[in-house]
N, C-alpha and C. Protein backbone atom coordinates (compact mmCIF):
# COMPACT_ATOMS: atom_id res chain seq x y z
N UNK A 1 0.84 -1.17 0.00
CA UNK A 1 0.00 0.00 0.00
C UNK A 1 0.89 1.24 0.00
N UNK A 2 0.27 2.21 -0.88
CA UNK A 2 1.31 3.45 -1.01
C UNK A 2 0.13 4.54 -0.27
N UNK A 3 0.71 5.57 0.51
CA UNK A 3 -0.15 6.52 1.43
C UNK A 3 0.96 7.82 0.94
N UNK A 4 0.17 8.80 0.07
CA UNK A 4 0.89 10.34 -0.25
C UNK A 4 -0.24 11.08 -0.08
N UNK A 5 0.95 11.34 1.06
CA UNK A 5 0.72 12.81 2.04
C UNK A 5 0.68 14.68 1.31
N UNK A 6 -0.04 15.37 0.53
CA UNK A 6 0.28 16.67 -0.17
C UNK A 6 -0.49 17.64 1.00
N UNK A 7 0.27 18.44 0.34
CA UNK A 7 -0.07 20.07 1.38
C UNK A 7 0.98 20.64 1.61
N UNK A 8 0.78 22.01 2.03
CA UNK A 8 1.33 23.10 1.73
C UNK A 8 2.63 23.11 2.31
N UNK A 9 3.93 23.89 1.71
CA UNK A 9 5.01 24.02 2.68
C UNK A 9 4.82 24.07 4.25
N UNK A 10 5.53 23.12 5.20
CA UNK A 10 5.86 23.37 6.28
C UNK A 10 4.08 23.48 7.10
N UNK A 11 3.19 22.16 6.49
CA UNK A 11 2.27 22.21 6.97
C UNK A 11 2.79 21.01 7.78
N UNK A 12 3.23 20.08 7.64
CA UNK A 12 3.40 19.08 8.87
C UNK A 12 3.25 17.75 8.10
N UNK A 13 3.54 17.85 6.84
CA UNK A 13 3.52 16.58 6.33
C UNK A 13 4.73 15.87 6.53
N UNK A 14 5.75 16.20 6.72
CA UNK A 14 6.76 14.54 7.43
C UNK A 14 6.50 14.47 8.55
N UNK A 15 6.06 15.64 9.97
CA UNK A 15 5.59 14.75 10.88
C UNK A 15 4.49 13.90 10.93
N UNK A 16 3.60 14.00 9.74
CA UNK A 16 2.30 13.07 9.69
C UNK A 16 3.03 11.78 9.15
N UNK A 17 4.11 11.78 8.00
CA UNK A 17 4.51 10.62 7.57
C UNK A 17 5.12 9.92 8.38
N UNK A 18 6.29 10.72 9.38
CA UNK A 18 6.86 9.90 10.35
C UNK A 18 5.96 9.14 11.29
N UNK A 19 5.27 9.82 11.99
CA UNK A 19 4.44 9.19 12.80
C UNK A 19 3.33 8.00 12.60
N UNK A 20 2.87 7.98 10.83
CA UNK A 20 2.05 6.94 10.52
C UNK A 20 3.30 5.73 10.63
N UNK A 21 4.41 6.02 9.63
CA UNK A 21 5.30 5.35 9.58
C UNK A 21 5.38 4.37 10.96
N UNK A 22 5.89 5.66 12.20
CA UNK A 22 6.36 4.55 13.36
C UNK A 22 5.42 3.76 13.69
N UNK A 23 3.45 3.78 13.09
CA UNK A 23 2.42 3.36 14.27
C UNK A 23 2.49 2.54 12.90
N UNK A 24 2.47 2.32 11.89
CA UNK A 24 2.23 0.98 10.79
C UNK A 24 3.56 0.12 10.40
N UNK A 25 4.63 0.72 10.79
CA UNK A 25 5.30 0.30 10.24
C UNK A 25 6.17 0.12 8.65
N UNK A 26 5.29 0.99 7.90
CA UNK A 26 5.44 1.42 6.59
C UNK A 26 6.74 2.06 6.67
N UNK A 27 7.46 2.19 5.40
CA UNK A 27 9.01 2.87 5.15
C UNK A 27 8.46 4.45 4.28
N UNK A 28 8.97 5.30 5.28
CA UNK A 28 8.63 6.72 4.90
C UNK A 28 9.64 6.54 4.02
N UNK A 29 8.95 7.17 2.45
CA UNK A 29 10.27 8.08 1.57
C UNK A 29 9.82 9.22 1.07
N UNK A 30 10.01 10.43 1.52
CA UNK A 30 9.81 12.03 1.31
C UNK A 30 10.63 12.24 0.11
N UNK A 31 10.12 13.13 0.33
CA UNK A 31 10.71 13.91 -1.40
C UNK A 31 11.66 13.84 -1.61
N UNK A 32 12.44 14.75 -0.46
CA UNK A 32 13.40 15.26 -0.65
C UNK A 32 15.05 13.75 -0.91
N UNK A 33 13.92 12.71 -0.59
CA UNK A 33 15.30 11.36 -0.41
C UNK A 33 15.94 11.41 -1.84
N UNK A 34 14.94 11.57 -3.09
CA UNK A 34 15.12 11.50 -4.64
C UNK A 34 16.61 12.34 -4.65
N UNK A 35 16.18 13.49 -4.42
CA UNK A 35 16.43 15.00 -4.48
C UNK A 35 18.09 14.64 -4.04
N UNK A 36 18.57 14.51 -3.08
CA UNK A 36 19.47 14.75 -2.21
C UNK A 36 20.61 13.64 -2.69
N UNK A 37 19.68 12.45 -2.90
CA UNK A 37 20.67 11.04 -3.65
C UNK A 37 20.92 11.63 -4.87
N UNK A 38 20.31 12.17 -6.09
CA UNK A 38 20.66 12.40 -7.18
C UNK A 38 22.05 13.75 -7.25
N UNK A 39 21.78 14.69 -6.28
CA UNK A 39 22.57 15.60 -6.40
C UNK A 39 23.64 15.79 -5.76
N UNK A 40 23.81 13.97 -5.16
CA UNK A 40 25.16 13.90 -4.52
C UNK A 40 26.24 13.41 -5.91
N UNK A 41 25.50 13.05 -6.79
CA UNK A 41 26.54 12.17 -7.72
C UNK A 41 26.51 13.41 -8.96
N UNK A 42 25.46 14.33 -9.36
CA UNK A 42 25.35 15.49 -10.75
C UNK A 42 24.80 16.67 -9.97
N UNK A 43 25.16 17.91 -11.11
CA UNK A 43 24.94 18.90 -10.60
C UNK A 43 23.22 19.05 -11.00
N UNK A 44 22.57 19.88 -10.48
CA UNK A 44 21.25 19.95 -10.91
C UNK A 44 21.07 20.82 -12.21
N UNK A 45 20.19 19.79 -13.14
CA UNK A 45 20.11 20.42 -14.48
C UNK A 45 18.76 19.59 -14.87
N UNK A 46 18.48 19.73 -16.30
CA UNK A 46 18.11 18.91 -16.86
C UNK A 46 17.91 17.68 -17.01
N UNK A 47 18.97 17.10 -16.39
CA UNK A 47 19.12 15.58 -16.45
C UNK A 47 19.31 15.13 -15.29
N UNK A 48 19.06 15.81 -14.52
CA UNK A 48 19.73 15.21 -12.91
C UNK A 48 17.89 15.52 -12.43
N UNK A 49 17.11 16.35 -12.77
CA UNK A 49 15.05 16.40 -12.98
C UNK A 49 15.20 15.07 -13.36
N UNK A 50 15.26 14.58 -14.81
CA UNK A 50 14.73 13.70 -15.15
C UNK A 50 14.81 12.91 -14.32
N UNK A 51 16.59 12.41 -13.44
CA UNK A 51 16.56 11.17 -13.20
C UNK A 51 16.00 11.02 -12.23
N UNK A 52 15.69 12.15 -11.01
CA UNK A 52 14.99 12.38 -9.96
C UNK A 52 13.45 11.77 -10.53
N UNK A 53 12.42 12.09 -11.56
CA UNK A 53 11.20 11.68 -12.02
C UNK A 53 11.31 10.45 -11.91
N UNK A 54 12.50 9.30 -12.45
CA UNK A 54 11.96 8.33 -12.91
C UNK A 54 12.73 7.76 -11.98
N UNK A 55 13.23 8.10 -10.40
CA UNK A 55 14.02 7.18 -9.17
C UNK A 55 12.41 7.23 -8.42
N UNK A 56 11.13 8.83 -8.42
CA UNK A 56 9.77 8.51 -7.89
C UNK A 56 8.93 7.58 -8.49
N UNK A 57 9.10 7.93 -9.74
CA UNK A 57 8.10 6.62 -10.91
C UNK A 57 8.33 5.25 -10.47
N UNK A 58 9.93 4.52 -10.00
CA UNK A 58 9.76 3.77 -9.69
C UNK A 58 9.76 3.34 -8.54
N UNK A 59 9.51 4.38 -7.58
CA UNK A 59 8.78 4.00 -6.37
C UNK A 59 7.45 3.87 -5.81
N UNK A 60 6.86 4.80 -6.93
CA UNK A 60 5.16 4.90 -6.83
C UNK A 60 4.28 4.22 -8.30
């Protein structure tokens, strides 16, 4: 089962994810996990978007 959490900046959506997380047991992955893995290895461009799209595509 996949559960995505949307709403506004700094409304409280990773503490809602963390906390379902700790009470189900489900593996939180936030946005920002894509984000942060891709732009440790390329600089952000064009191609470092794409690969970020298709590391969420194949998580969701």
């Amino acid at each position: 089962m996949n559960l995505i959490i949307i709403g506004a900046q700094a409304s409280g959506k990773m503490t809602i994810g963390q906390e379902v997380a700790r009470q189900t047991g489900m593996t939180l992955f936030h946005n920002h996990d894509s984000i942060d893995f891709v732009l440790r290895f390329m600089p952000w461009s064009q191609e470092s978007t794409a690969l970020i799209e298709r590391i969420r595509f194949a998580f969701f």
